[in-house]
PDB file of N, CA and C in Angstrom:
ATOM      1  N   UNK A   1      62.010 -53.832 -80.799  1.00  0.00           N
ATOM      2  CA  UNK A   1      61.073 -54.121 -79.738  1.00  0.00           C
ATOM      3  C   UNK A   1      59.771 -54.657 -80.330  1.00  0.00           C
ATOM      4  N   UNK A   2      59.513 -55.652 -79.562  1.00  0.00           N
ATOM      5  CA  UNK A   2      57.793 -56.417 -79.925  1.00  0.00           C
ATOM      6  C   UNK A   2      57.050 -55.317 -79.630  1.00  0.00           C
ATOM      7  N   UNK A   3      55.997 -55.142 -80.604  1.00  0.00           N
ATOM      8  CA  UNK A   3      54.536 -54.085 -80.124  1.00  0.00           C
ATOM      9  C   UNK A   3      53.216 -54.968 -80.650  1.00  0.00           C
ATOM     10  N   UNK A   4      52.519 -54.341 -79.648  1.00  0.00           N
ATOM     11  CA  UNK A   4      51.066 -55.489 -79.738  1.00  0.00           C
ATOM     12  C   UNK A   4      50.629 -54.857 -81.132  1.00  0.00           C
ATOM     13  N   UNK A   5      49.244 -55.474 -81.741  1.00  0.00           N
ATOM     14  CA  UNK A   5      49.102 -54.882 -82.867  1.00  0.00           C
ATOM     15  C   UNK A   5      47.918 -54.532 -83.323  1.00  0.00           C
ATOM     16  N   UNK A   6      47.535 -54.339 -81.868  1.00  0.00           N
ATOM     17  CA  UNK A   6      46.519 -53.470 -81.950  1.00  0.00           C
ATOM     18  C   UNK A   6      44.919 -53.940 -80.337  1.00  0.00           C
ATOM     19  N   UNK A   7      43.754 -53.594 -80.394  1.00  0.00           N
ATOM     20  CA  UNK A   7      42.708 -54.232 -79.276  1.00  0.00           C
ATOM     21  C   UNK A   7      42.318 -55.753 -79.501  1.00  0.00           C
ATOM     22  N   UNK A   8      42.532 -56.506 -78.873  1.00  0.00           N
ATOM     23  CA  UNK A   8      42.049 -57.649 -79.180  1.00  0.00           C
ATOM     24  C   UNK A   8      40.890 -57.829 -78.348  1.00  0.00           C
ATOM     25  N   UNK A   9      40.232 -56.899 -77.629  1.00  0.00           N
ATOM     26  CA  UNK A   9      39.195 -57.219 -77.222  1.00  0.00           C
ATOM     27  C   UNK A   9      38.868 -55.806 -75.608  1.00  0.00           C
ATOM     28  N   UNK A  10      37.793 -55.624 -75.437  1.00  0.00           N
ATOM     29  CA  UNK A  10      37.304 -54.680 -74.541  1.00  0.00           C
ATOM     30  C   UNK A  10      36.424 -55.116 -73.564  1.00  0.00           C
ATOM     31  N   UNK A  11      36.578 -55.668 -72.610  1.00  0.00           N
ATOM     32  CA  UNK A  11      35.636 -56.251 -71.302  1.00  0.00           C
ATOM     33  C   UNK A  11      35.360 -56.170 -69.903  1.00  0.00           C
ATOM     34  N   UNK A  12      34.024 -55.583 -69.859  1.00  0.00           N
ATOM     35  CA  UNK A  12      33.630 -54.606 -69.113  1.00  0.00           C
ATOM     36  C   UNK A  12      32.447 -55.954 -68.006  1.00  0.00           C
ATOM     37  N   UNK A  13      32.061 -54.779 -67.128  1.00  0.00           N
ATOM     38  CA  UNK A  13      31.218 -55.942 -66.195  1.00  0.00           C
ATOM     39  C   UNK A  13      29.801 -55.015 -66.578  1.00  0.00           C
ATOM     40  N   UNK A  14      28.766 -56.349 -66.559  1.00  0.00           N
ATOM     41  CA  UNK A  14      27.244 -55.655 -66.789  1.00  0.00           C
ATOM     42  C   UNK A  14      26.088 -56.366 -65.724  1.00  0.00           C
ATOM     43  N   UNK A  15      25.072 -56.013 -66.124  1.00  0.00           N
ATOM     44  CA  UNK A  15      24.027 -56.212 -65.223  1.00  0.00           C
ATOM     45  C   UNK A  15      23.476 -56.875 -65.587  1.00  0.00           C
ATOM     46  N   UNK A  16      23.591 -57.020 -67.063  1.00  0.00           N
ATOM     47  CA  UNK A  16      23.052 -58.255 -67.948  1.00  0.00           C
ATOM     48  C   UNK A  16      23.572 -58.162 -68.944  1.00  0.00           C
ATOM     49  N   UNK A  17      24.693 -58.903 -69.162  1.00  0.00           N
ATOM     50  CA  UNK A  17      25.553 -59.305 -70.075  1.00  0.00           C
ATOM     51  C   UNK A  17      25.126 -59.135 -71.578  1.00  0.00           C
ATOM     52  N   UNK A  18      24.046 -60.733 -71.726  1.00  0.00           N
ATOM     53  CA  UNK A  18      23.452 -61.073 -73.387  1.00  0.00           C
ATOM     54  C   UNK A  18      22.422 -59.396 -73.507  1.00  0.00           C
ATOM     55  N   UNK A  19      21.787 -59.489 -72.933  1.00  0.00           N
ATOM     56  CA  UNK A  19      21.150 -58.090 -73.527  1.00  0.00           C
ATOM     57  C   UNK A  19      21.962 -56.947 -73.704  1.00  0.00           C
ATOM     58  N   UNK A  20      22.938 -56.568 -72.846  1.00  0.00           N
ATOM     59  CA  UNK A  20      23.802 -55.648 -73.382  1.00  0.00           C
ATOM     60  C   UNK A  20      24.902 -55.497 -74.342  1.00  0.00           C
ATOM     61  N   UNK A  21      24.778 -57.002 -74.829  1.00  0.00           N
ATOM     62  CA  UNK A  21      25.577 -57.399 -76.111  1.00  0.00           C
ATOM     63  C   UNK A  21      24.889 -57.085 -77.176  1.00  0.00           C
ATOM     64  N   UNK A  22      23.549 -57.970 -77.009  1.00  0.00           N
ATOM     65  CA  UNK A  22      22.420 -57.525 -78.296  1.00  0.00           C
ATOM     66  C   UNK A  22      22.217 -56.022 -78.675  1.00  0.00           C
ATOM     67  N   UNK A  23      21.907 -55.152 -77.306  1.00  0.00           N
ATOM     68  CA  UNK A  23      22.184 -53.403 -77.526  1.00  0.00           C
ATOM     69  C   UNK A  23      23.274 -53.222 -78.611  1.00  0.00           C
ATOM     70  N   UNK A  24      24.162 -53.229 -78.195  1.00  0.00           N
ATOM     71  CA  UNK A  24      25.690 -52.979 -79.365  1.00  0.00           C
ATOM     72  C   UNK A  24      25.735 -53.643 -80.247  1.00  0.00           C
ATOM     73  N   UNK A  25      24.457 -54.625 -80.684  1.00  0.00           N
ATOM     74  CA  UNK A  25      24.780 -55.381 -81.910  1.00  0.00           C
ATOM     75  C   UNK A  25      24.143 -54.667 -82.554  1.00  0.00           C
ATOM     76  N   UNK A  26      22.948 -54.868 -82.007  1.00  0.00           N
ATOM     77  CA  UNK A  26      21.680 -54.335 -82.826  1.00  0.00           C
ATOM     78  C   UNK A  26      21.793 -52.541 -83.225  1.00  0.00           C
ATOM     79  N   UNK A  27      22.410 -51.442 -82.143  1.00  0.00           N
ATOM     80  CA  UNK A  27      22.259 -49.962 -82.320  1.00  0.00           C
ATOM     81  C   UNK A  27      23.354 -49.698 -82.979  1.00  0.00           C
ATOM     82  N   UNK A  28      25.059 -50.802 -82.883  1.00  0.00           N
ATOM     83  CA  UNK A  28      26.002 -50.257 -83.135  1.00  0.00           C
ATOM     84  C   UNK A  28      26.480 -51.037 -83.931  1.00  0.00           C
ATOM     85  N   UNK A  29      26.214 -52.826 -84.123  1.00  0.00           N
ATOM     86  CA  UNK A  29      26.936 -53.015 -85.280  1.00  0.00           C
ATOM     87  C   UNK A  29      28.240 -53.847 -84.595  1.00  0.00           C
ATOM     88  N   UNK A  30      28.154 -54.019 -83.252  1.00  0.00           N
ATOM     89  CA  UNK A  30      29.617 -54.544 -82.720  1.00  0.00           C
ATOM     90  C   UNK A  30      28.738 -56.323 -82.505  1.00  0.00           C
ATOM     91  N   UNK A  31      29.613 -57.202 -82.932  1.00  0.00           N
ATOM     92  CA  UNK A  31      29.157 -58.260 -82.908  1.00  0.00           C
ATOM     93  C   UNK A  31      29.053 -59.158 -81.907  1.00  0.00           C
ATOM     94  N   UNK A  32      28.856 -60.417 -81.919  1.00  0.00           N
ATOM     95  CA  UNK A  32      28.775 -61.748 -80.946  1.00  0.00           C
ATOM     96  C   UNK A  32      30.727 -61.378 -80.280  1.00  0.00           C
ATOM     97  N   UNK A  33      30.693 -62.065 -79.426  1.00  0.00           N
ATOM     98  CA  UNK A  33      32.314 -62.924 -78.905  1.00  0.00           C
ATOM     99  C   UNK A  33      32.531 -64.037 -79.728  1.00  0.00           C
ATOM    100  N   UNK A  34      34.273 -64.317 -80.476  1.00  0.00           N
ATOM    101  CA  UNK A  34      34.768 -65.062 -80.934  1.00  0.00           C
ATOM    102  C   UNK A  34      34.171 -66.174 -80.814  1.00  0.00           C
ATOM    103  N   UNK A  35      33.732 -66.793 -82.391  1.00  0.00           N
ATOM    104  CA  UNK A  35      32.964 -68.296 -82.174  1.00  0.00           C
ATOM    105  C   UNK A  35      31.624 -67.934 -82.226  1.00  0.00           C
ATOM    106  N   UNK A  36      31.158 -66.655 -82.393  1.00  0.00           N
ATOM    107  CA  UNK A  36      30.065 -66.401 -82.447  1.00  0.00           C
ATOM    108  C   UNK A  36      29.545 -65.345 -83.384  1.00  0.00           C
ATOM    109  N   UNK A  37      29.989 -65.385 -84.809  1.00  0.00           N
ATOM    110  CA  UNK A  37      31.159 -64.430 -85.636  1.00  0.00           C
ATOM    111  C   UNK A  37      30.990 -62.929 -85.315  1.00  0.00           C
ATOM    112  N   UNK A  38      32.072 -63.139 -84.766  1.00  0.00           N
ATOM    113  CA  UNK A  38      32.581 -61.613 -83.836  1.00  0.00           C
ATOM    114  C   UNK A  38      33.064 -60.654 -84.582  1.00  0.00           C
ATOM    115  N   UNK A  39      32.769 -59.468 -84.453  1.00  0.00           N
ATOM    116  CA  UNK A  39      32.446 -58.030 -84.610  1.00  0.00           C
ATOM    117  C   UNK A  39      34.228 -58.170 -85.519  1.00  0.00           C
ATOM    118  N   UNK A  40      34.778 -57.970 -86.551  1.00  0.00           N
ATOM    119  CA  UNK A  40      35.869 -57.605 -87.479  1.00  0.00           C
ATOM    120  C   UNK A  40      35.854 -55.628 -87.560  1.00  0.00           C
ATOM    121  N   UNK A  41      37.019 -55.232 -87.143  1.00  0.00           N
ATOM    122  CA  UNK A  41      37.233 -53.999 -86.890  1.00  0.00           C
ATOM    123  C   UNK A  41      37.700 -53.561 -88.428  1.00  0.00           C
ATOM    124  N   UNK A  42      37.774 -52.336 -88.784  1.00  0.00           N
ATOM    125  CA  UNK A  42      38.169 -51.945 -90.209  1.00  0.00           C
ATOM    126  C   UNK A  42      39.670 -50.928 -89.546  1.00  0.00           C
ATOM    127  N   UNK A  43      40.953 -51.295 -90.372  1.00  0.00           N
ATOM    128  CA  UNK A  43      41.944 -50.442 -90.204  1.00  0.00           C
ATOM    129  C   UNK A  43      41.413 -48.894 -89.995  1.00  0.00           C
ATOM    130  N   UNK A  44      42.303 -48.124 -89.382  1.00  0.00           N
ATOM    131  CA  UNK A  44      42.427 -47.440 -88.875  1.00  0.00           C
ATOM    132  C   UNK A  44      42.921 -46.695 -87.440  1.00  0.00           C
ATOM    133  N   UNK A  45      43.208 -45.641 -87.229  1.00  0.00           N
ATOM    134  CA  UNK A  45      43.648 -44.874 -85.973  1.00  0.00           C
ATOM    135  C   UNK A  45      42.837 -45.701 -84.597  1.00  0.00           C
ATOM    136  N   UNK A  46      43.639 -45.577 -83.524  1.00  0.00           N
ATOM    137  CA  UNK A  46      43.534 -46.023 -82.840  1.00  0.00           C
ATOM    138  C   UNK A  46      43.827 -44.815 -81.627  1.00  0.00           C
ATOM    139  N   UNK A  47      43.509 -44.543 -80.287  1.00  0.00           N
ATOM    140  CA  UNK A  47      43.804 -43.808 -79.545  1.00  0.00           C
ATOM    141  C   UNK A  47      43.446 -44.477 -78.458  1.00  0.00           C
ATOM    142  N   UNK A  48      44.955 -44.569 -77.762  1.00  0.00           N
ATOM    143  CA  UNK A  48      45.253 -45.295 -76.522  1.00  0.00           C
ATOM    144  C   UNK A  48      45.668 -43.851 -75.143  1.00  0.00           C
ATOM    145  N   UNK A  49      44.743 -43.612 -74.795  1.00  0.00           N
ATOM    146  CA  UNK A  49      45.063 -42.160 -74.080  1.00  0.00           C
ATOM    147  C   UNK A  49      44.173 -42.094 -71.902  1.00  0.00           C
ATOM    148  N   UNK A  50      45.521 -42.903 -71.166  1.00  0.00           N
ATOM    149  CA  UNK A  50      45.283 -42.485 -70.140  1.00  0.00           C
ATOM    150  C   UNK A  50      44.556 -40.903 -69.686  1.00  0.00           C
ATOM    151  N   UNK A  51      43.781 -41.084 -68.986  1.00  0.00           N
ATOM    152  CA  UNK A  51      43.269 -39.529 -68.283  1.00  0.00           C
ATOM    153  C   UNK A  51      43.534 -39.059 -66.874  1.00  0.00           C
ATOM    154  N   UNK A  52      43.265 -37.905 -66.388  1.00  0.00           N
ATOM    155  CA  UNK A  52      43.585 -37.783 -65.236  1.00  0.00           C
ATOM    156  C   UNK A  52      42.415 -38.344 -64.256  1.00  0.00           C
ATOM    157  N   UNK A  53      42.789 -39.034 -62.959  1.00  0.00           N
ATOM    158  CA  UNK A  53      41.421 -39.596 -62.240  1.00  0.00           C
ATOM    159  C   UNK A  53      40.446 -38.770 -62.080  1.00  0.00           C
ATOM    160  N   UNK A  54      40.512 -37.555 -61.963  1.00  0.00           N
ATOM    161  CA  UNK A  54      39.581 -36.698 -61.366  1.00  0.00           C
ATOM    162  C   UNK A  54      38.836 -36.203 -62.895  1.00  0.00           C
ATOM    163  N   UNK A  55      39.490 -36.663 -64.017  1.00  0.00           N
ATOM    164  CA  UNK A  55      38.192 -35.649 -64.937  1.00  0.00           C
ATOM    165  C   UNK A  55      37.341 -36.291 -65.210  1.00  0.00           C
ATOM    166  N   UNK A  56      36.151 -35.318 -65.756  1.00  0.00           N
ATOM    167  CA  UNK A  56      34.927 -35.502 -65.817  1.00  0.00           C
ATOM    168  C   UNK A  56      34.584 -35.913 -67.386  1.00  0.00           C
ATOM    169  N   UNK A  57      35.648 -35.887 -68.090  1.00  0.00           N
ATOM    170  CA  UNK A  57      35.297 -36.561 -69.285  1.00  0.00           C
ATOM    171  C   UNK A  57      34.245 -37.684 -69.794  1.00  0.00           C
ATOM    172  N   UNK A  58      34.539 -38.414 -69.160  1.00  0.00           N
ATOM    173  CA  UNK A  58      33.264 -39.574 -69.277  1.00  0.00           C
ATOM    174  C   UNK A  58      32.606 -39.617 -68.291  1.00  0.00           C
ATOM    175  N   UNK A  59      32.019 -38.821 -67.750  1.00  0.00           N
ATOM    176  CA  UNK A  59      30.613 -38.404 -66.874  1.00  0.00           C
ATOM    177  C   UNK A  59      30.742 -38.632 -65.560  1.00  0.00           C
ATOM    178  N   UNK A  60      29.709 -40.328 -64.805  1.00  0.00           N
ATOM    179  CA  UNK A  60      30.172 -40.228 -63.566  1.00  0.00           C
ATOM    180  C   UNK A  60      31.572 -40.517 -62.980  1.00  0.00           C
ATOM    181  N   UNK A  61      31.451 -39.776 -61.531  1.00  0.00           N
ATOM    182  CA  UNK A  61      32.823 -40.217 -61.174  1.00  0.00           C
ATOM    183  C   UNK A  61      33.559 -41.299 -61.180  1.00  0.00           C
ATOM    184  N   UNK A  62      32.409 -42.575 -60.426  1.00  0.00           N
ATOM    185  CA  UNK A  62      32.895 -43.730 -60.754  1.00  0.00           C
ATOM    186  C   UNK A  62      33.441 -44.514 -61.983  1.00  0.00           C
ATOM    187  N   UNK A  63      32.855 -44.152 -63.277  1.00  0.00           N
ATOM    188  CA  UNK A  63      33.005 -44.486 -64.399  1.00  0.00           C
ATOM    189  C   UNK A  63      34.370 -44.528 -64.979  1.00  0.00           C
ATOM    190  N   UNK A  64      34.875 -45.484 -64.881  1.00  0.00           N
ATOM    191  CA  UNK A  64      36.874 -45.418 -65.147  1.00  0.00           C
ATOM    192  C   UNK A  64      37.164 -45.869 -66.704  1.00  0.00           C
ATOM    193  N   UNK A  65      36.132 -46.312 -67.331  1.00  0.00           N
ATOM    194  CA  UNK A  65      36.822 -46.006 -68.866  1.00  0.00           C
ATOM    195  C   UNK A  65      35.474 -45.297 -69.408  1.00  0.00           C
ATOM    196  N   UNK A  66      35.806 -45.329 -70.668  1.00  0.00           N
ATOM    197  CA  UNK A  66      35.066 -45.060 -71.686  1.00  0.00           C
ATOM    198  C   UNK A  66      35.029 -45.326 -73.261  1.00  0.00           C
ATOM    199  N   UNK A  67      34.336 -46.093 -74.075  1.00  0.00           N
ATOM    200  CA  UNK A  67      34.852 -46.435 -75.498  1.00  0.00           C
ATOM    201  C   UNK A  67      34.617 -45.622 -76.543  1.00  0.00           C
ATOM    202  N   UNK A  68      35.940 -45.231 -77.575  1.00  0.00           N
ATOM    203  CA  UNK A  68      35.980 -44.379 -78.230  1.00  0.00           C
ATOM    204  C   UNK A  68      35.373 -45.351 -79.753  1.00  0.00           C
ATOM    205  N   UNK A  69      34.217 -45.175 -80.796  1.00  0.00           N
ATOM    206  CA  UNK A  69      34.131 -46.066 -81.686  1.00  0.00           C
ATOM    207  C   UNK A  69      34.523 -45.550 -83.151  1.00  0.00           C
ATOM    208  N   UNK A  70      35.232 -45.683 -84.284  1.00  0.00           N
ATOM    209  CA  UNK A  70      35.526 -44.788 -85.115  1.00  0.00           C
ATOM    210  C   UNK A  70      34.757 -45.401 -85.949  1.00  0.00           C
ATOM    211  N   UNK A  71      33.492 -44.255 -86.708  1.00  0.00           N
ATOM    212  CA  UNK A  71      32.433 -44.494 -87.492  1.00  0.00           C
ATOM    213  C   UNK A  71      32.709 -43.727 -88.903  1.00  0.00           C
ATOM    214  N   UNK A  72      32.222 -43.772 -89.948  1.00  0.00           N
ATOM    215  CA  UNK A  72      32.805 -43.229 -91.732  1.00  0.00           C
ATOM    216  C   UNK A  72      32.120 -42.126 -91.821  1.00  0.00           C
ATOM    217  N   UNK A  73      30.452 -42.624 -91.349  1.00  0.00           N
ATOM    218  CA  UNK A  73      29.334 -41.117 -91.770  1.00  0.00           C
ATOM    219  C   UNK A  73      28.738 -40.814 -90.230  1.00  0.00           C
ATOM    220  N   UNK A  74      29.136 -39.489 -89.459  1.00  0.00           N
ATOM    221  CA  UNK A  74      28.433 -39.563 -87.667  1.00  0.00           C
ATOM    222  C   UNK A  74      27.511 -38.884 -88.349  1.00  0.00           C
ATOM    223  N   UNK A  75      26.923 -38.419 -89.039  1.00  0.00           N
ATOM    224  CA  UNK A  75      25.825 -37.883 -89.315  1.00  0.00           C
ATOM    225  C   UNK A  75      24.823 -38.912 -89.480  1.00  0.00           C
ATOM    226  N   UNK A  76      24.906 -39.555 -90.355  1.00  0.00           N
ATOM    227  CA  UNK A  76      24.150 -41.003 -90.670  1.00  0.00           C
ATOM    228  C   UNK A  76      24.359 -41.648 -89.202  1.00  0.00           C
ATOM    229  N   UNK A  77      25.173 -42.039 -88.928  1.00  0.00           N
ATOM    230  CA  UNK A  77      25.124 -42.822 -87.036  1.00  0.00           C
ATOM    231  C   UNK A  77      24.248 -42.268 -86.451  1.00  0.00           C
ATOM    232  N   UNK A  78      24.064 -41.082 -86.377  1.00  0.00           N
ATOM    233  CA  UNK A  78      23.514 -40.440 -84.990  1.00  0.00           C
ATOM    234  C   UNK A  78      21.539 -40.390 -85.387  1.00  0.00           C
ATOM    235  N   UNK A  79      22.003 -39.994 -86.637  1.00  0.00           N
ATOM    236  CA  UNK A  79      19.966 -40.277 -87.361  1.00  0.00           C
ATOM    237  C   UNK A  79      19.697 -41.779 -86.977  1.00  0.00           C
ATOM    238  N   UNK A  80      20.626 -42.738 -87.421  1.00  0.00           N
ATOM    239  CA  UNK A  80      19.887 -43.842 -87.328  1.00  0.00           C
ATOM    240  C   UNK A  80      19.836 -44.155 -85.882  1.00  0.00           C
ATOM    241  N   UNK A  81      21.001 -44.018 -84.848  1.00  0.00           N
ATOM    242  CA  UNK A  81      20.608 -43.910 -83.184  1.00  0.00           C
ATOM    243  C   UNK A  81      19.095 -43.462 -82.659  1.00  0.00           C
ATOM    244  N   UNK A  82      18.855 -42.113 -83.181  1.00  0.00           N
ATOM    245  CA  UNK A  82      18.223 -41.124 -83.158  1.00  0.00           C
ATOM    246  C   UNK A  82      16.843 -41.703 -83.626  1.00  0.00           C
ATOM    247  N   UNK A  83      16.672 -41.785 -84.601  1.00  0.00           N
ATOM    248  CA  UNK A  83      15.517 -42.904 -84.997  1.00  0.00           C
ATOM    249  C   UNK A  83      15.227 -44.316 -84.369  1.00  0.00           C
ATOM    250  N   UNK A  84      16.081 -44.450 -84.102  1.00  0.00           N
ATOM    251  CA  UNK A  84      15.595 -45.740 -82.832  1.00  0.00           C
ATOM    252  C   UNK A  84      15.651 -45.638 -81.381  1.00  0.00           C
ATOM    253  N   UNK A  85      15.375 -44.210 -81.345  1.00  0.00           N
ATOM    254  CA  UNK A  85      15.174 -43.688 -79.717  1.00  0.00           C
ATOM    255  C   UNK A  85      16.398 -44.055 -78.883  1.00  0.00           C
ATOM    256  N   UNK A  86      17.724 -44.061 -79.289  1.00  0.00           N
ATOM    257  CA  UNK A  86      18.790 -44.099 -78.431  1.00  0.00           C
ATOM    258  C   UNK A  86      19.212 -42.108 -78.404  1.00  0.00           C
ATOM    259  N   UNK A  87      19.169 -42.080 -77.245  1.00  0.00           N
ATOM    260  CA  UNK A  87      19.732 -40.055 -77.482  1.00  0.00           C
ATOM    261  C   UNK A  87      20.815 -40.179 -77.168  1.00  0.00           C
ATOM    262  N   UNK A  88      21.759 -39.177 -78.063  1.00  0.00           N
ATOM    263  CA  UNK A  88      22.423 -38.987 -78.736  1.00  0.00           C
ATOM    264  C   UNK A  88      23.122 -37.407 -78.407  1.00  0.00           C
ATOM    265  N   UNK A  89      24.121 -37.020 -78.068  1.00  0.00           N
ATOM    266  CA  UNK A  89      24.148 -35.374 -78.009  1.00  0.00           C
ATOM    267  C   UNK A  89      24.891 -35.195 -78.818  1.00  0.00           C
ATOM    268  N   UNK A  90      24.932 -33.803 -79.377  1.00  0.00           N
ATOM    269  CA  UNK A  90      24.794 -33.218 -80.290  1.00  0.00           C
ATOM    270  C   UNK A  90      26.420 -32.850 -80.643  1.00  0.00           C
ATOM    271  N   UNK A  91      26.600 -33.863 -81.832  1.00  0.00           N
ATOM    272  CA  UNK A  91      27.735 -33.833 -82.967  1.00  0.00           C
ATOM    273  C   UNK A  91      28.903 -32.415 -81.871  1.00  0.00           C
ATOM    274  N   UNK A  92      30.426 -32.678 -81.698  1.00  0.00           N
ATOM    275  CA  UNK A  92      31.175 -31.273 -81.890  1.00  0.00           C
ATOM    276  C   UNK A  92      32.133 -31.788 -82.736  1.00  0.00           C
ATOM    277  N   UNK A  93      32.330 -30.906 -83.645  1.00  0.00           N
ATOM    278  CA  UNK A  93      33.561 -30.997 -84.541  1.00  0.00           C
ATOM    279  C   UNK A  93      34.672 -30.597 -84.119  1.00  0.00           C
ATOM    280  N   UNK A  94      35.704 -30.487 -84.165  1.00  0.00           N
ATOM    281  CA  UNK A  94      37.315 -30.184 -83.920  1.00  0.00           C
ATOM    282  C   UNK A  94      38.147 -30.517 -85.371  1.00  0.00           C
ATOM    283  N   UNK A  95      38.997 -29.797 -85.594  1.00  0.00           N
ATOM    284  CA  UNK A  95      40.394 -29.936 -86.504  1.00  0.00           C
ATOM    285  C   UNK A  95      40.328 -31.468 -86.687  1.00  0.00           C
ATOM    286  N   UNK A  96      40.757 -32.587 -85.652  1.00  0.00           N
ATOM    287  CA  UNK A  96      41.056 -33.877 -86.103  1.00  0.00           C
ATOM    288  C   UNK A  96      39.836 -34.583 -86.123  1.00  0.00           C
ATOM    289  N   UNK A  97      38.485 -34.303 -86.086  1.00  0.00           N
ATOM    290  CA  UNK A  97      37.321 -35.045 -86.443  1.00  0.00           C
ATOM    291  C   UNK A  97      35.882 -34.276 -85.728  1.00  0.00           C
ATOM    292  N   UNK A  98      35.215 -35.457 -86.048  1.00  0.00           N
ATOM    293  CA  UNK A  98      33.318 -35.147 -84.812  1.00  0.00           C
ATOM    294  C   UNK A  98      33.634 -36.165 -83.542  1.00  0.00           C
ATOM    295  N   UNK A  99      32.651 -35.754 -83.278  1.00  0.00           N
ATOM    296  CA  UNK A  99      32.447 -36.922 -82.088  1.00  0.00           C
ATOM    297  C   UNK A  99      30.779 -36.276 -81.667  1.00  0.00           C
ATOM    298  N   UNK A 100      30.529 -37.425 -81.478  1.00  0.00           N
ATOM    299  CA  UNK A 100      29.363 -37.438 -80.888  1.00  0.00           C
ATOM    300  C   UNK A 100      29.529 -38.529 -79.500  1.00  0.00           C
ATOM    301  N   UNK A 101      28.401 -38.332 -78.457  1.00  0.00           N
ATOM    302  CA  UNK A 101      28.254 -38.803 -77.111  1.00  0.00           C
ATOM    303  C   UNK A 101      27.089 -39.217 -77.054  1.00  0.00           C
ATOM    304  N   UNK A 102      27.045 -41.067 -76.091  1.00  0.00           N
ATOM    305  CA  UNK A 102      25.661 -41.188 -76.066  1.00  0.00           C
ATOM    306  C   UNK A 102      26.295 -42.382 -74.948  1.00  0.00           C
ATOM    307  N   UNK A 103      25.490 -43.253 -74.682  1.00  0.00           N
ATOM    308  CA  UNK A 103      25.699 -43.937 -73.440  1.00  0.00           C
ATOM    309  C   UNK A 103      24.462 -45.037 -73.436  1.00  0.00           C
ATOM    310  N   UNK A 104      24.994 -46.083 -73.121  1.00  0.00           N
ATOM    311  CA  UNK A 104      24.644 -47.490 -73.079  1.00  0.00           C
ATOM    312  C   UNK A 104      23.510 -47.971 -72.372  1.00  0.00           C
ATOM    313  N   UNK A 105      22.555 -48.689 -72.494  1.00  0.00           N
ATOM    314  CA  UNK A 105      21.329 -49.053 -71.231  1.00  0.00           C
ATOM    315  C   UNK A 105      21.357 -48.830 -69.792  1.00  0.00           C
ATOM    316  N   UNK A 106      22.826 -49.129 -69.610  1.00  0.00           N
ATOM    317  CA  UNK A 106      23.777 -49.231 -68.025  1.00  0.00           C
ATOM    318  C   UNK A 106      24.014 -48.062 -67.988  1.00  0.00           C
ATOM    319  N   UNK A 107      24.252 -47.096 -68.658  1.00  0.00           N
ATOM    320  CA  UNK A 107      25.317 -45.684 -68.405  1.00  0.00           C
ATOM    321  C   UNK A 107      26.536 -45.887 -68.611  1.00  0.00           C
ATOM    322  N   UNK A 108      27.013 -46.763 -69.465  1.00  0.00           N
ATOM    323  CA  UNK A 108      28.582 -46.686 -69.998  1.00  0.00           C
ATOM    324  C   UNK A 108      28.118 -45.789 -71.181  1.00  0.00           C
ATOM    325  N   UNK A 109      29.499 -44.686 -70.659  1.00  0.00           N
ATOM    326  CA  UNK A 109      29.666 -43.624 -71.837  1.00  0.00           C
ATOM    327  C   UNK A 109      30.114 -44.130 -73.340  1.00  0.00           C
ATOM    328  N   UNK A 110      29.983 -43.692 -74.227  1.00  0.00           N
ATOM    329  CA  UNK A 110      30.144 -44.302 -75.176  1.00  0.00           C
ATOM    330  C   UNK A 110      30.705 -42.923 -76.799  1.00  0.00           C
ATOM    331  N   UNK A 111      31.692 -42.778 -77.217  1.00  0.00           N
ATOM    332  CA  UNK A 111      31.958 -41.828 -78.033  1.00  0.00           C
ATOM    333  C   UNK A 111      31.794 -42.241 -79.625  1.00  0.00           C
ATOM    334  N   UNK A 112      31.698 -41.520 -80.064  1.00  0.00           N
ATOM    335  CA  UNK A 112      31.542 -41.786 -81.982  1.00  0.00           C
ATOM    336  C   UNK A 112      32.053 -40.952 -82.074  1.00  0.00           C
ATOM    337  N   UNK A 113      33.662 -41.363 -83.188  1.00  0.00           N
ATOM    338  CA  UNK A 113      34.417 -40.282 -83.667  1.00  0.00           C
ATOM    339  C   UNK A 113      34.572 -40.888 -85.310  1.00  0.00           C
ATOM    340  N   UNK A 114      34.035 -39.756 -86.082  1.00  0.00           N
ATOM    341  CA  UNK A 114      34.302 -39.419 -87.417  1.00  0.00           C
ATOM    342  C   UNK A 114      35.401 -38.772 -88.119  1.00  0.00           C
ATOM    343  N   UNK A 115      36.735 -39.178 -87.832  1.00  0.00           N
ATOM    344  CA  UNK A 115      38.188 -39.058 -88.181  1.00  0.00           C
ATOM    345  C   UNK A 115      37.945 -37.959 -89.646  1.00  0.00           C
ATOM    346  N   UNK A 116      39.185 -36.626 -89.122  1.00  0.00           N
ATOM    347  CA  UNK A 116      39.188 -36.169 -90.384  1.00  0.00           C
ATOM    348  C   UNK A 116      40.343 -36.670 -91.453  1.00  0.00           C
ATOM    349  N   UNK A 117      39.752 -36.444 -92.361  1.00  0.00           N
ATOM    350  CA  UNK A 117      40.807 -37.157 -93.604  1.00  0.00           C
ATOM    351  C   UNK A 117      41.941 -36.137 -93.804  1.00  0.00           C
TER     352      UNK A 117
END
């Protein structure tokens, strides 16, 4: 069987597009759109995980996704967030990694997970 081989891309609707691109360039490091040299992902895990409609996982109700980003140091992520006045809540660890939570100009939820080795 053919399997895809992996995200070729994540696209969401905004209130202002170019500035909310520049946000994620500038706080997170995710780049321009193709042709505009676009953001190159580094191997690794991937988690493709439907939820139930009603949970509250990614905050408001309306809110139907949420992006999971896999970062090397969340300690270092969250200082340098943190230092540039993006807030940030506070690191939980689990068995398979961290994660930290923070959310976009708009209120798109937004996760940082620090994969355990």
């Amino acid at each position: 069987m053919e399997k895809v081989l992996g995200i070729g891309g994540l696209f969401f609707r905004s209130e202002n597009p170019k500035e909310l691109a520049k946000w994620y360039e500038t706080h997170l490091g995710v780049g321009a759109p193709p042709g505009e040299d676009s953001w190159q992902q580094e191997a690794g895990a991937t988690v493709f995980s439907p939820f139930k409609k009603d949970t509250d996982y990614f905050g408001k109700p309306s809110q139907m996704w949420m992006v999971n980003f896999r970062v090397a140091n969340l300690a270092a992520m969250v200082a340098q967030l943190t230092a540039a006045g993006v807030a940030v809540e506070e690191p939980q660890h689990y068995p398979y990694g961290s994660f930290a939570r923070l959310h976009d100009p708009e209120g798109n939820p937004i996760e940082l997970w620090e994969p355990k080795d």
